[in-house]
PDBML (XML) file of the C-alpha atoms, coordinates in Angstrom:
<?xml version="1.0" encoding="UTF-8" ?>
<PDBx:datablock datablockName="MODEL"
   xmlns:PDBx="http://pdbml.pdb.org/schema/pdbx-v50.xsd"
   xmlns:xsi="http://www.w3.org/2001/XMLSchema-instance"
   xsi:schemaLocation="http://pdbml.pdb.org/schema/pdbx-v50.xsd pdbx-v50.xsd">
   <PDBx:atom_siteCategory>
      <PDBx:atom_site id="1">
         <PDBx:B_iso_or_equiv>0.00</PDBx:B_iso_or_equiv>
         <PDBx:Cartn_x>69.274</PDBx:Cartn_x>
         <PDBx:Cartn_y>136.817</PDBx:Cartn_y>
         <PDBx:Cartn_z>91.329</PDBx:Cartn_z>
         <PDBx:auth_asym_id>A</PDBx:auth_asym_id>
         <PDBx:auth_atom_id>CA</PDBx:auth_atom_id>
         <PDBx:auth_comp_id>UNK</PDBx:auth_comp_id>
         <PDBx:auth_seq_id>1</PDBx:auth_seq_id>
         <PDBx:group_PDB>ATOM</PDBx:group_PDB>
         <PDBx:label_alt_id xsi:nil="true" />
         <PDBx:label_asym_id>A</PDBx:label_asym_id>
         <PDBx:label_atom_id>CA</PDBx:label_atom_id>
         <PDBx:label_comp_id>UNK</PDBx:label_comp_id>
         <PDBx:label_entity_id>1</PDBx:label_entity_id>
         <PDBx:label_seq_id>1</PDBx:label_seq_id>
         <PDBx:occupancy>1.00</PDBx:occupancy>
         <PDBx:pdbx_PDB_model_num>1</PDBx:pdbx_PDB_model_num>
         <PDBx:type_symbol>C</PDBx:type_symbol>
      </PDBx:atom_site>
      <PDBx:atom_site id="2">
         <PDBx:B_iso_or_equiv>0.00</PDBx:B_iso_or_equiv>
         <PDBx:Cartn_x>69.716</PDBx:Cartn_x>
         <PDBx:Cartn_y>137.740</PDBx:Cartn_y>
         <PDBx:Cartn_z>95.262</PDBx:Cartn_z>
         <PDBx:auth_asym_id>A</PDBx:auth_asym_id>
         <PDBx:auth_atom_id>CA</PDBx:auth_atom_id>
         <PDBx:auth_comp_id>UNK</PDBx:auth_comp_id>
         <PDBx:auth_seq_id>2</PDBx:auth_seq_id>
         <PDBx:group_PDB>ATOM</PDBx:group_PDB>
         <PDBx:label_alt_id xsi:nil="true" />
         <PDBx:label_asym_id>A</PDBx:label_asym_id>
         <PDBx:label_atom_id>CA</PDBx:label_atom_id>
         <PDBx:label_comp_id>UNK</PDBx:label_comp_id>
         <PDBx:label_entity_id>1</PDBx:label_entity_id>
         <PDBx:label_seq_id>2</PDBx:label_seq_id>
         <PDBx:occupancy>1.00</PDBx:occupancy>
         <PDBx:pdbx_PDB_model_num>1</PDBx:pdbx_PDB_model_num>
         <PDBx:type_symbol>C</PDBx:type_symbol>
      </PDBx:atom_site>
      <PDBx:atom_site id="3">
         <PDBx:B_iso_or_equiv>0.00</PDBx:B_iso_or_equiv>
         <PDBx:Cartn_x>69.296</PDBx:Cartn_x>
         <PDBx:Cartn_y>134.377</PDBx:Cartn_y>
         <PDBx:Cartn_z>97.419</PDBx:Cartn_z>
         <PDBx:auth_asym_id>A</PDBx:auth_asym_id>
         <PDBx:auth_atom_id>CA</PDBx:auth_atom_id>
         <PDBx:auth_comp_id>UNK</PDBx:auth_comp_id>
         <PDBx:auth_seq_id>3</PDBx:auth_seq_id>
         <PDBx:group_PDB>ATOM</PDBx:group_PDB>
         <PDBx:label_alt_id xsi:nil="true" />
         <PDBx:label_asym_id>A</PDBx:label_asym_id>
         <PDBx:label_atom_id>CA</PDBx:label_atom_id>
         <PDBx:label_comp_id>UNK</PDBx:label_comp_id>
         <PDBx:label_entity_id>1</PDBx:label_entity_id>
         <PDBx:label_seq_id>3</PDBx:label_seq_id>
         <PDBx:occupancy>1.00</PDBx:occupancy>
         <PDBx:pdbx_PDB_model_num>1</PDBx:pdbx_PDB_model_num>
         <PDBx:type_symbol>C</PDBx:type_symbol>
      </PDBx:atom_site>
      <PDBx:atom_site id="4">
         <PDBx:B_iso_or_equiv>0.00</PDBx:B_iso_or_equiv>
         <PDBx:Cartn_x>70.208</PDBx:Cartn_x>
         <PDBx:Cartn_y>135.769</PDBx:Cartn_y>
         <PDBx:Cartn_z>100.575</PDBx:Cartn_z>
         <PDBx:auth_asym_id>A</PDBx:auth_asym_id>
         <PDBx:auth_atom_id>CA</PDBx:auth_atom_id>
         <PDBx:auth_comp_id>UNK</PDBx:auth_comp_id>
         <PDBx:auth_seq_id>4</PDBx:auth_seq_id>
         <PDBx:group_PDB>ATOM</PDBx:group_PDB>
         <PDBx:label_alt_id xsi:nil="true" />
         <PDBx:label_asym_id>A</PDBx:label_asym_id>
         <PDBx:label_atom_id>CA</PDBx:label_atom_id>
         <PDBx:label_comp_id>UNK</PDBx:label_comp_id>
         <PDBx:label_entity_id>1</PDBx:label_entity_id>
         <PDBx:label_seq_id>4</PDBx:label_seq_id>
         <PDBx:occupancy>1.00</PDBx:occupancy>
         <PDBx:pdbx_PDB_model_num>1</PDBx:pdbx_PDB_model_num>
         <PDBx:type_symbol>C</PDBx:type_symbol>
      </PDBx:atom_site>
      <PDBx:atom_site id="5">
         <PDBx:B_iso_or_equiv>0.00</PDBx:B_iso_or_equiv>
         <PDBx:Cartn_x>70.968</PDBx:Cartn_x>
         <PDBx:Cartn_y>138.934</PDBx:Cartn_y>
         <PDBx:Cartn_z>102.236</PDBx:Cartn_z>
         <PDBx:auth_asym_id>A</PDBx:auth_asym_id>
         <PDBx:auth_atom_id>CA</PDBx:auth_atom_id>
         <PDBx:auth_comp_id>UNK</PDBx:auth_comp_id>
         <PDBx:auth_seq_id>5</PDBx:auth_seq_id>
         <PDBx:group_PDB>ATOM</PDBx:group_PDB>
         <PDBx:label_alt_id xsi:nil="true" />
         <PDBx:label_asym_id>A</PDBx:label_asym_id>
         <PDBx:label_atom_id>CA</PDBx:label_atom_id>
         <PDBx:label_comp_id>UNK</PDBx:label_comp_id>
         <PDBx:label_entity_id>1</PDBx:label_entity_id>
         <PDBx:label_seq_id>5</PDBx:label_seq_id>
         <PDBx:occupancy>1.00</PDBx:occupancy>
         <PDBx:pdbx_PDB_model_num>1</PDBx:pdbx_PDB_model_num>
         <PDBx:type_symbol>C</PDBx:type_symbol>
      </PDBx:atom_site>
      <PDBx:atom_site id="6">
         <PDBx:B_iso_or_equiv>0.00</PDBx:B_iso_or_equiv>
         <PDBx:Cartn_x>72.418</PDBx:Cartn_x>
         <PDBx:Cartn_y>139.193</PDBx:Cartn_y>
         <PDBx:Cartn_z>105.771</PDBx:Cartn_z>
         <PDBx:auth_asym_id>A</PDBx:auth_asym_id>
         <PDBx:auth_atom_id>CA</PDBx:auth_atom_id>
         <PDBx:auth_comp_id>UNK</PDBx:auth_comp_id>
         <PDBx:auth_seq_id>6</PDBx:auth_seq_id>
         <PDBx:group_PDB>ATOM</PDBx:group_PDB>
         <PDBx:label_alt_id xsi:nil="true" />
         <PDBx:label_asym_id>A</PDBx:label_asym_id>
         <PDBx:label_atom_id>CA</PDBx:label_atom_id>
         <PDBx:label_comp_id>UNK</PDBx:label_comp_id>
         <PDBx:label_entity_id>1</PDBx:label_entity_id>
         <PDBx:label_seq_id>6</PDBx:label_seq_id>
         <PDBx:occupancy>1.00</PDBx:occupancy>
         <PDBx:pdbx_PDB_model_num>1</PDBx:pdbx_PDB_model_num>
         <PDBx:type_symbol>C</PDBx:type_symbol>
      </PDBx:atom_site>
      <PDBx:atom_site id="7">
         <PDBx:B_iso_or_equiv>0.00</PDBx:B_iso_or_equiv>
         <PDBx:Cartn_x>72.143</PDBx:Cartn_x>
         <PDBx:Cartn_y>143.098</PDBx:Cartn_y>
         <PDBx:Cartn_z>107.396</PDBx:Cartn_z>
         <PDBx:auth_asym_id>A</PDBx:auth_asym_id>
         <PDBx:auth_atom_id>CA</PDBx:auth_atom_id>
         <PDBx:auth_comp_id>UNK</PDBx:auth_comp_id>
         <PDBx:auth_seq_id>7</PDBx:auth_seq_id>
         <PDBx:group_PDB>ATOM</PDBx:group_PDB>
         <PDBx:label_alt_id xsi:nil="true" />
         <PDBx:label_asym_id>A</PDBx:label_asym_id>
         <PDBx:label_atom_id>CA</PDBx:label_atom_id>
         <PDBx:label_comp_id>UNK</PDBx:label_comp_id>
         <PDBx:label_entity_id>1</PDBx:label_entity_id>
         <PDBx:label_seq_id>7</PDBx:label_seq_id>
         <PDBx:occupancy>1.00</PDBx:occupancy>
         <PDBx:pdbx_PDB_model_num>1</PDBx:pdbx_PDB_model_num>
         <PDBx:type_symbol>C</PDBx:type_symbol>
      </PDBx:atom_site>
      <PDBx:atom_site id="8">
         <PDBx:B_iso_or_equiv>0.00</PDBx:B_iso_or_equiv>
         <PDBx:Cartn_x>74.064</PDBx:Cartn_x>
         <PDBx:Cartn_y>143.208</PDBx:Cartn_y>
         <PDBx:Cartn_z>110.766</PDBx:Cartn_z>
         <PDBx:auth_asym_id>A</PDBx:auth_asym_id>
         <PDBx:auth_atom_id>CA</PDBx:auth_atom_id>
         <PDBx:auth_comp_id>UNK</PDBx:auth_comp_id>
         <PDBx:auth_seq_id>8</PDBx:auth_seq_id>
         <PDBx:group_PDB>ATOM</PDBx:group_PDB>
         <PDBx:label_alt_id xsi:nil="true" />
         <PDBx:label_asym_id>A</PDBx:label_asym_id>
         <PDBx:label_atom_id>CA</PDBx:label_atom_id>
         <PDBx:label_comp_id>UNK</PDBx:label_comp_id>
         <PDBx:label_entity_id>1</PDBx:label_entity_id>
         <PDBx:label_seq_id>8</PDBx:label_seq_id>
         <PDBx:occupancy>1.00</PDBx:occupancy>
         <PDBx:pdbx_PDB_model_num>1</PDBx:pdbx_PDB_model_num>
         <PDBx:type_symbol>C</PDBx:type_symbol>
      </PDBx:atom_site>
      <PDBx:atom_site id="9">
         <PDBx:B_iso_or_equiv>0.00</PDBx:B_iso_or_equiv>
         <PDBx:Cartn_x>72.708</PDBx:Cartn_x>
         <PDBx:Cartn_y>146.533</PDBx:Cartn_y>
         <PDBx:Cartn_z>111.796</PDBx:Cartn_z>
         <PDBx:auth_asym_id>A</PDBx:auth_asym_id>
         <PDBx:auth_atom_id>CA</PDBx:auth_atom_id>
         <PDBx:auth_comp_id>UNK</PDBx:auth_comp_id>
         <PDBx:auth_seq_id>9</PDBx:auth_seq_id>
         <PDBx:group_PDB>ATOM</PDBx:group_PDB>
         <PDBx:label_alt_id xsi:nil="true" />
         <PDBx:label_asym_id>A</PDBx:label_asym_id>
         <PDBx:label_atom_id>CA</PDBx:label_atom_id>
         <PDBx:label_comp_id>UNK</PDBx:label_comp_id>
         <PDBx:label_entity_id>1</PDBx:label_entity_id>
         <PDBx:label_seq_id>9</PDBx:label_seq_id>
         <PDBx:occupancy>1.00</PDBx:occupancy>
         <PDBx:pdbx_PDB_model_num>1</PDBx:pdbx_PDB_model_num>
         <PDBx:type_symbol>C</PDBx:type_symbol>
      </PDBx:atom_site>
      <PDBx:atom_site id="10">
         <PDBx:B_iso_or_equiv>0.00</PDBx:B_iso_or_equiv>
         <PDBx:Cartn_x>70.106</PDBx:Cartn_x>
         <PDBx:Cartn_y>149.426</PDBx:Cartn_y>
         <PDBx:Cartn_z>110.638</PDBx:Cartn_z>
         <PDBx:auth_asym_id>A</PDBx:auth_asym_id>
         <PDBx:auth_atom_id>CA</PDBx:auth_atom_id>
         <PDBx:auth_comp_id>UNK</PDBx:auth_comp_id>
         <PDBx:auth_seq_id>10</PDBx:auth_seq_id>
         <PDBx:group_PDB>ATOM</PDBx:group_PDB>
         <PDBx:label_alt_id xsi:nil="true" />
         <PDBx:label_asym_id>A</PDBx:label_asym_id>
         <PDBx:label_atom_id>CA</PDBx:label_atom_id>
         <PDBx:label_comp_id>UNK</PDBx:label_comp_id>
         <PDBx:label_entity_id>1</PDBx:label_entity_id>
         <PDBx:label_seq_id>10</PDBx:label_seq_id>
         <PDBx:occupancy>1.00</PDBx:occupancy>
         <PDBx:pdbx_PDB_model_num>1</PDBx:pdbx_PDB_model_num>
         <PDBx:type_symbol>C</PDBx:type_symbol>
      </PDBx:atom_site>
      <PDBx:atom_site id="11">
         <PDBx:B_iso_or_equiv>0.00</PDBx:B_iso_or_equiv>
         <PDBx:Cartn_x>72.444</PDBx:Cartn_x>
         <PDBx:Cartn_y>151.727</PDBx:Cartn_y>
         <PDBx:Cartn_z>110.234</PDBx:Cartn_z>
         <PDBx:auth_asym_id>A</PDBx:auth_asym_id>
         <PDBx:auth_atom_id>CA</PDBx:auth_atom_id>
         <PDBx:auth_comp_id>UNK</PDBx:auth_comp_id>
         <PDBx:auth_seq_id>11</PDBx:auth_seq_id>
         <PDBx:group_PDB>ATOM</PDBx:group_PDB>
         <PDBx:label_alt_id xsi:nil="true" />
         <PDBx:label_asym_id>A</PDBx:label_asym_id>
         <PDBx:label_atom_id>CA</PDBx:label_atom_id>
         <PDBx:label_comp_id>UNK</PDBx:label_comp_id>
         <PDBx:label_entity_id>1</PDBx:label_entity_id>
         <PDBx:label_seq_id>11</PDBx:label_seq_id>
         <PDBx:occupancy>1.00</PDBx:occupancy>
         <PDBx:pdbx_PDB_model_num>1</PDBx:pdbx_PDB_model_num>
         <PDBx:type_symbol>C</PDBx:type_symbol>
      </PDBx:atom_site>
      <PDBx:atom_site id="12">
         <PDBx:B_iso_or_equiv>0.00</PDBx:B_iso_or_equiv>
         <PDBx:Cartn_x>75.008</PDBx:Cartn_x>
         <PDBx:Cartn_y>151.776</PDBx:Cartn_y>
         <PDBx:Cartn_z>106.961</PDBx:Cartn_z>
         <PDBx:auth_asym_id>A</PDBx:auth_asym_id>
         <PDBx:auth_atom_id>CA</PDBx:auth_atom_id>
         <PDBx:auth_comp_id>UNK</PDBx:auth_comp_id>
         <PDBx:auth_seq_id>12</PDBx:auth_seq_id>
         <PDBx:group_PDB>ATOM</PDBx:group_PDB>
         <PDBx:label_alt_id xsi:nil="true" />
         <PDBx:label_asym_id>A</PDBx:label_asym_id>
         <PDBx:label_atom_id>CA</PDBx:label_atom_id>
         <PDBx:label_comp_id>UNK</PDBx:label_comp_id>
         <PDBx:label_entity_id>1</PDBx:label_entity_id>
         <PDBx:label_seq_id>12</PDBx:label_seq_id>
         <PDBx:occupancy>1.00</PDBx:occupancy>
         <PDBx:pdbx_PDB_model_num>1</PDBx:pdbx_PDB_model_num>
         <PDBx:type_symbol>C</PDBx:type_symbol>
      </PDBx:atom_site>
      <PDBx:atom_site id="13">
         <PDBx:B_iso_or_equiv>0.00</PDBx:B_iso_or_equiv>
         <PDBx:Cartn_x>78.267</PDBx:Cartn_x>
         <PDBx:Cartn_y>151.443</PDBx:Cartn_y>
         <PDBx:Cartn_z>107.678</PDBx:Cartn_z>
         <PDBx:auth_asym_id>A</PDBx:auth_asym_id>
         <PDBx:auth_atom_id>CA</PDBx:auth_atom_id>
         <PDBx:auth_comp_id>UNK</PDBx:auth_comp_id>
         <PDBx:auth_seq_id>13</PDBx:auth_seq_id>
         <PDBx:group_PDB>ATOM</PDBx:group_PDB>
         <PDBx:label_alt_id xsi:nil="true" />
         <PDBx:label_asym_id>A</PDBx:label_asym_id>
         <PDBx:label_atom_id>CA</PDBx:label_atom_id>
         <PDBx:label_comp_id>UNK</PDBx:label_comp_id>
         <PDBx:label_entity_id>1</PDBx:label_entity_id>
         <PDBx:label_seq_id>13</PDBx:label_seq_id>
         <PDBx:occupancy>1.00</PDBx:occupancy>
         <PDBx:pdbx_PDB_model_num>1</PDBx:pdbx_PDB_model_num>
         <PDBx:type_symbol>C</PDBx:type_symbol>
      </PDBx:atom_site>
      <PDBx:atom_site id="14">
         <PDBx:B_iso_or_equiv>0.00</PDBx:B_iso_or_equiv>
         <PDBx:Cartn_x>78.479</PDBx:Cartn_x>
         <PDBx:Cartn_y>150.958</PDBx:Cartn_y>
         <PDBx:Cartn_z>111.215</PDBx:Cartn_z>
         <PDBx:auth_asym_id>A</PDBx:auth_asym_id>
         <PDBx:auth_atom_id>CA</PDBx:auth_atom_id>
         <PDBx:auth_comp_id>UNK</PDBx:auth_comp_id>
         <PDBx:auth_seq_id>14</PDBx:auth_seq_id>
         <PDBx:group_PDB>ATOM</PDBx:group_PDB>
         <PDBx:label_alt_id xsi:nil="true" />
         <PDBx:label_asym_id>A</PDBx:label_asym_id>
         <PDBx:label_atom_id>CA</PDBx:label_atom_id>
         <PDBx:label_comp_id>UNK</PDBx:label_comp_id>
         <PDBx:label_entity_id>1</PDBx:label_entity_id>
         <PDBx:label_seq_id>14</PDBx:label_seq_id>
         <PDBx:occupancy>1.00</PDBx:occupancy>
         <PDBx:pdbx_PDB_model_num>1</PDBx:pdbx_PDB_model_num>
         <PDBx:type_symbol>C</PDBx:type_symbol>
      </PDBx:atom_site>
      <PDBx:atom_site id="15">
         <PDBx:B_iso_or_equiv>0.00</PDBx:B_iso_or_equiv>
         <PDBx:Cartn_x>79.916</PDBx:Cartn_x>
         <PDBx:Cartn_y>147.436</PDBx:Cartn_y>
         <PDBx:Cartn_z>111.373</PDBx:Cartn_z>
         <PDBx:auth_asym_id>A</PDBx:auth_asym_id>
         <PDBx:auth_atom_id>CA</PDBx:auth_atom_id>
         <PDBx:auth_comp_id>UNK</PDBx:auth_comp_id>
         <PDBx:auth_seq_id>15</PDBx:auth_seq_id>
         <PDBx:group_PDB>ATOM</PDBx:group_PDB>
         <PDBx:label_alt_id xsi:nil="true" />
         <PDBx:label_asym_id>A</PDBx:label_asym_id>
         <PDBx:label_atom_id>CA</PDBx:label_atom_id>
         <PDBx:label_comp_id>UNK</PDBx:label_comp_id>
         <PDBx:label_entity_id>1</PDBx:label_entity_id>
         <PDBx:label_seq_id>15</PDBx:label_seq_id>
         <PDBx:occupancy>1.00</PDBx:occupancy>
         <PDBx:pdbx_PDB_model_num>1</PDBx:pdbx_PDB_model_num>
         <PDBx:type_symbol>C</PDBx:type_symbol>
      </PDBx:atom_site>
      <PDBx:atom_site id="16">
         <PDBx:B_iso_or_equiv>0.00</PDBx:B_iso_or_equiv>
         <PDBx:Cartn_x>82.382</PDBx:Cartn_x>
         <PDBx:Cartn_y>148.425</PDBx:Cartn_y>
         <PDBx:Cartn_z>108.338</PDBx:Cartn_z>
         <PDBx:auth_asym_id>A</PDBx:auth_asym_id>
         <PDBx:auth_atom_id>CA</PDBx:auth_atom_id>
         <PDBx:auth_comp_id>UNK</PDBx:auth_comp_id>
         <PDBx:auth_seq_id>16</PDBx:auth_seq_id>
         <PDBx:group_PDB>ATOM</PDBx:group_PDB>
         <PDBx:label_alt_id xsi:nil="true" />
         <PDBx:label_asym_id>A</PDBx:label_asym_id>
         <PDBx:label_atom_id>CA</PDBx:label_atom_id>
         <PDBx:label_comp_id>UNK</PDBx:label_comp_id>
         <PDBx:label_entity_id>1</PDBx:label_entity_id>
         <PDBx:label_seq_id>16</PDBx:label_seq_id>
         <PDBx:occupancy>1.00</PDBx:occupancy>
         <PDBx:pdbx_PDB_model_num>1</PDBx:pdbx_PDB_model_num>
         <PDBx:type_symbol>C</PDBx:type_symbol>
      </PDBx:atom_site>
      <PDBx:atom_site id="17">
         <PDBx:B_iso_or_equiv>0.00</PDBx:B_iso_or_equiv>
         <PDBx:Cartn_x>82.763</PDBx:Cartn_x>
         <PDBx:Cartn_y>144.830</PDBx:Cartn_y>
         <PDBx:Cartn_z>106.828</PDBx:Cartn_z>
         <PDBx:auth_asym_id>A</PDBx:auth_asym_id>
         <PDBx:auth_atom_id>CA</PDBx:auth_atom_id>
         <PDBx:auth_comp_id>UNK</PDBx:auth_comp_id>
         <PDBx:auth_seq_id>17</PDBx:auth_seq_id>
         <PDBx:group_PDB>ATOM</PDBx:group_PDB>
         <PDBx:label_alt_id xsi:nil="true" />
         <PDBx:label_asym_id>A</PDBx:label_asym_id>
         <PDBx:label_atom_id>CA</PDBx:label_atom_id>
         <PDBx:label_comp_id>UNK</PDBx:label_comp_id>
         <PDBx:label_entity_id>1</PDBx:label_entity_id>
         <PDBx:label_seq_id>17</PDBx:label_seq_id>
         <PDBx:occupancy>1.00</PDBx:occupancy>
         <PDBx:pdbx_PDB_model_num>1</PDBx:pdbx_PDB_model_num>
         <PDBx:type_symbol>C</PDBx:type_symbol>
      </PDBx:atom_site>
      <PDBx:atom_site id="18">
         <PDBx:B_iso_or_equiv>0.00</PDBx:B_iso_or_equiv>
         <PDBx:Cartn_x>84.972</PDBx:Cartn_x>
         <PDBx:Cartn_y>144.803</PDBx:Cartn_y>
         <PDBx:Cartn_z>104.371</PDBx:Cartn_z>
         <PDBx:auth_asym_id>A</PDBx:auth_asym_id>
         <PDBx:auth_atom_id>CA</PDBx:auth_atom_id>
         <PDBx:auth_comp_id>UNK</PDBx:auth_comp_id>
         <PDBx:auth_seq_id>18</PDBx:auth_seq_id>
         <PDBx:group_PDB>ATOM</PDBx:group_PDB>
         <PDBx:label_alt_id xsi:nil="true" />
         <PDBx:label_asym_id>A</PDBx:label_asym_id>
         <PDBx:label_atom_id>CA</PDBx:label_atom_id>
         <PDBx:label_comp_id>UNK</PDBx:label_comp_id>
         <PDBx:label_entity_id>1</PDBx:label_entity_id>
         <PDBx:label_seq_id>18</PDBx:label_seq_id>
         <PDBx:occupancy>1.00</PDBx:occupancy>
         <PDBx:pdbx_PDB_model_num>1</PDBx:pdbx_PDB_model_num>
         <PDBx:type_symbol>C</PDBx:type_symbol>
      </PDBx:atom_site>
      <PDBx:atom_site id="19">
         <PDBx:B_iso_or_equiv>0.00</PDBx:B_iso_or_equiv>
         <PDBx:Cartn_x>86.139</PDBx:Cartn_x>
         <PDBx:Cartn_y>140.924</PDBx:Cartn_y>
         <PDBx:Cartn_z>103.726</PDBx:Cartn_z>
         <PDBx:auth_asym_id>A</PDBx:auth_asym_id>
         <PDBx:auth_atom_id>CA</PDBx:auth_atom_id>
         <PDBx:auth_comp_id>UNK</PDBx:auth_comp_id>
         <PDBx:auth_seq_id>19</PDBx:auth_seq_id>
         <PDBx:group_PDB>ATOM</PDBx:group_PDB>
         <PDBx:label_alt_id xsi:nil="true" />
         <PDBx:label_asym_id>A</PDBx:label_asym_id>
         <PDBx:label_atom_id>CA</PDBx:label_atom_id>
         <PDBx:label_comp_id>UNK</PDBx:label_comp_id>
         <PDBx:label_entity_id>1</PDBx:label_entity_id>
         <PDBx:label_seq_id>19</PDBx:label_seq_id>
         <PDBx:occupancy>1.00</PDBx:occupancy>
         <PDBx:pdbx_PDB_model_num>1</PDBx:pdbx_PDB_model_num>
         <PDBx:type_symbol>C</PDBx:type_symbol>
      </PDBx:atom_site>
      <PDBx:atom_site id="20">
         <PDBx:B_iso_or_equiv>0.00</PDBx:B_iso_or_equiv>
         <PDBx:Cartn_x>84.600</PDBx:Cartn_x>
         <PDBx:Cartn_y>137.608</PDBx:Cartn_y>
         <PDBx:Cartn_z>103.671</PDBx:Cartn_z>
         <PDBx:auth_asym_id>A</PDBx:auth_asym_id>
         <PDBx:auth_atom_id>CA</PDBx:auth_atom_id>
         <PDBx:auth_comp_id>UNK</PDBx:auth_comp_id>
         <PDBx:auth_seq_id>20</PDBx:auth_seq_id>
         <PDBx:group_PDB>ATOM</PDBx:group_PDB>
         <PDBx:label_alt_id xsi:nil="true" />
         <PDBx:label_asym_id>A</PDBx:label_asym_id>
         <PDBx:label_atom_id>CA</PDBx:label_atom_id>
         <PDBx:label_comp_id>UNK</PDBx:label_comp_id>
         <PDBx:label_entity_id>1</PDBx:label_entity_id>
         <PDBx:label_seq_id>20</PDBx:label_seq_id>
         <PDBx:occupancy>1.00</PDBx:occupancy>
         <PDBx:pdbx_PDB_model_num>1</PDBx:pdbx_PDB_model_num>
         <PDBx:type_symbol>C</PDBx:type_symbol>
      </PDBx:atom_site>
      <PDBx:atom_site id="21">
         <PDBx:B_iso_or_equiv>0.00</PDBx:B_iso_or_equiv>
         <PDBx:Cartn_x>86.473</PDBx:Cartn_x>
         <PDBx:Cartn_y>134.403</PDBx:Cartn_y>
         <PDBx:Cartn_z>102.790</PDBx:Cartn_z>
         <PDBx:auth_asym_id>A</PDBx:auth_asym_id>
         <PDBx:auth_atom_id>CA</PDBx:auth_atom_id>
         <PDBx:auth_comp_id>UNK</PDBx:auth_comp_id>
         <PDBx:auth_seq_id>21</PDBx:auth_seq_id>
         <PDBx:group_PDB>ATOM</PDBx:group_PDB>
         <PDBx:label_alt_id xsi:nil="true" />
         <PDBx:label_asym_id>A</PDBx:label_asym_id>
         <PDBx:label_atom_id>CA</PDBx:label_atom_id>
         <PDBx:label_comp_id>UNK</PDBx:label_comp_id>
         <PDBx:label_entity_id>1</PDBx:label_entity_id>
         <PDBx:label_seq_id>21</PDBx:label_seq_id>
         <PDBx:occupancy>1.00</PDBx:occupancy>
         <PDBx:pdbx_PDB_model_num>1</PDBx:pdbx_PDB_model_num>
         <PDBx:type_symbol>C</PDBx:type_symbol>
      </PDBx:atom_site>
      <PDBx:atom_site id="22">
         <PDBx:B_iso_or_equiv>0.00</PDBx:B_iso_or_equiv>
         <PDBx:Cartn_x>85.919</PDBx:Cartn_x>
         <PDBx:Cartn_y>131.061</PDBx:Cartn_y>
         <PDBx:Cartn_z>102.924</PDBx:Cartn_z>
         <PDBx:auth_asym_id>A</PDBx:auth_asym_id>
         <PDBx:auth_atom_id>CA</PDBx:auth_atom_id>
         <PDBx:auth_comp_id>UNK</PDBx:auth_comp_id>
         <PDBx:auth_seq_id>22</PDBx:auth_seq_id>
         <PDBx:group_PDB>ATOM</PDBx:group_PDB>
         <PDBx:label_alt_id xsi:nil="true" />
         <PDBx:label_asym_id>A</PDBx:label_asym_id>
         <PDBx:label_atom_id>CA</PDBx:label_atom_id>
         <PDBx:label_comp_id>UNK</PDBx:label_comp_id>
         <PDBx:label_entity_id>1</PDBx:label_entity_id>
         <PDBx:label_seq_id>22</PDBx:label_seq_id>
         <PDBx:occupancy>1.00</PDBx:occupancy>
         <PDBx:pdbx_PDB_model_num>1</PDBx:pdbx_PDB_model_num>
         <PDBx:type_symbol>C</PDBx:type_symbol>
      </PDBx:atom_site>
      <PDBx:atom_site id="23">
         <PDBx:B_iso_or_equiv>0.00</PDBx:B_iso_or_equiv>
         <PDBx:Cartn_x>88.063</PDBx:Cartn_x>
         <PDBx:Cartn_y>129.142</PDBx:Cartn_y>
         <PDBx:Cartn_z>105.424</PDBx:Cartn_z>
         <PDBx:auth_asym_id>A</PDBx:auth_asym_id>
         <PDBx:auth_atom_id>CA</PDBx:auth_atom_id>
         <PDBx:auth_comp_id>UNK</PDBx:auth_comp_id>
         <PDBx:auth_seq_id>23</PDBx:auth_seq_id>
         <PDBx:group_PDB>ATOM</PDBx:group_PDB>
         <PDBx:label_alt_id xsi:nil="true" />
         <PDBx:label_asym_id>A</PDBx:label_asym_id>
         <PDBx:label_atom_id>CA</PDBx:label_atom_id>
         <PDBx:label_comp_id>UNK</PDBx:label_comp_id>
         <PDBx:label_entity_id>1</PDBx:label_entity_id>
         <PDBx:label_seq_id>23</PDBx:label_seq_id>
         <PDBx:occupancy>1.00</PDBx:occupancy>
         <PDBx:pdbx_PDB_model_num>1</PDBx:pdbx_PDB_model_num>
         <PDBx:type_symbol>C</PDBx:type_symbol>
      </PDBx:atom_site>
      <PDBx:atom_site id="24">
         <PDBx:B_iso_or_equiv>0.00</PDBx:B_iso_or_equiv>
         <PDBx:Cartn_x>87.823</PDBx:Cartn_x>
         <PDBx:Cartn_y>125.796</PDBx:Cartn_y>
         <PDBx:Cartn_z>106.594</PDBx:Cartn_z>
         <PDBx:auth_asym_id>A</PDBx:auth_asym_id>
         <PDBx:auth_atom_id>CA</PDBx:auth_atom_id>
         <PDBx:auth_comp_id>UNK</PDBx:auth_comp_id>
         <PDBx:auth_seq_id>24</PDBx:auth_seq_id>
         <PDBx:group_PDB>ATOM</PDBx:group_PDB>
         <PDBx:label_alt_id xsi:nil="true" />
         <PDBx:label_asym_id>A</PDBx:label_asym_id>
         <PDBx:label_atom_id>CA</PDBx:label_atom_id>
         <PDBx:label_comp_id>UNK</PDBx:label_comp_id>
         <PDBx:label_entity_id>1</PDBx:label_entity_id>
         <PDBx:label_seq_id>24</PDBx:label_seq_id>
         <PDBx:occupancy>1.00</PDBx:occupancy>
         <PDBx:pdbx_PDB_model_num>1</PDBx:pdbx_PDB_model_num>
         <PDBx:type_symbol>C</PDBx:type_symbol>
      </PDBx:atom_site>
      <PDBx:atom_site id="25">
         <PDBx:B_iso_or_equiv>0.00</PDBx:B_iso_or_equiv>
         <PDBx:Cartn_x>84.494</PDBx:Cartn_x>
         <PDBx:Cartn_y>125.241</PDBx:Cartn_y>
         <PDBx:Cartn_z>104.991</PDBx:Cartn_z>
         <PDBx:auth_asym_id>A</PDBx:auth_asym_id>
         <PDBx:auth_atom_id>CA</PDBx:auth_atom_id>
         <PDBx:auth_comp_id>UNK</PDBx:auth_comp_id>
         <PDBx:auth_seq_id>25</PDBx:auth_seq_id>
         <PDBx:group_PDB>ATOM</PDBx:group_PDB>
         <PDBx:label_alt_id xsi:nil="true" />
         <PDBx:label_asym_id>A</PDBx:label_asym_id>
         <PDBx:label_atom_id>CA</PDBx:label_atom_id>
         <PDBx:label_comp_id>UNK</PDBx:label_comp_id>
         <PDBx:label_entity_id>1</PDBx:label_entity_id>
         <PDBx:label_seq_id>25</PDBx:label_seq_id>
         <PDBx:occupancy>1.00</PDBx:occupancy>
         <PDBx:pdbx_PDB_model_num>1</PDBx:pdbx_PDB_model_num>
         <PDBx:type_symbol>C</PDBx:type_symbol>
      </PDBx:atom_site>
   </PDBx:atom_siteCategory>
</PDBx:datablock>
């Protein structure tokens, strides 16, 4: 079930991410 969704611009693919990690809490 989704929880959250974070969109960092209206277009697709414009910001290219590509990697998220957690680091350092």
């Amino acid at each position: 079930v989704e929880l959250e969704r974070w969109k960092f611009s209206d277009e697709e693919d414009s910001w290219h991410i590509n990697s998220i990690e957690k680091w350092n809490g």
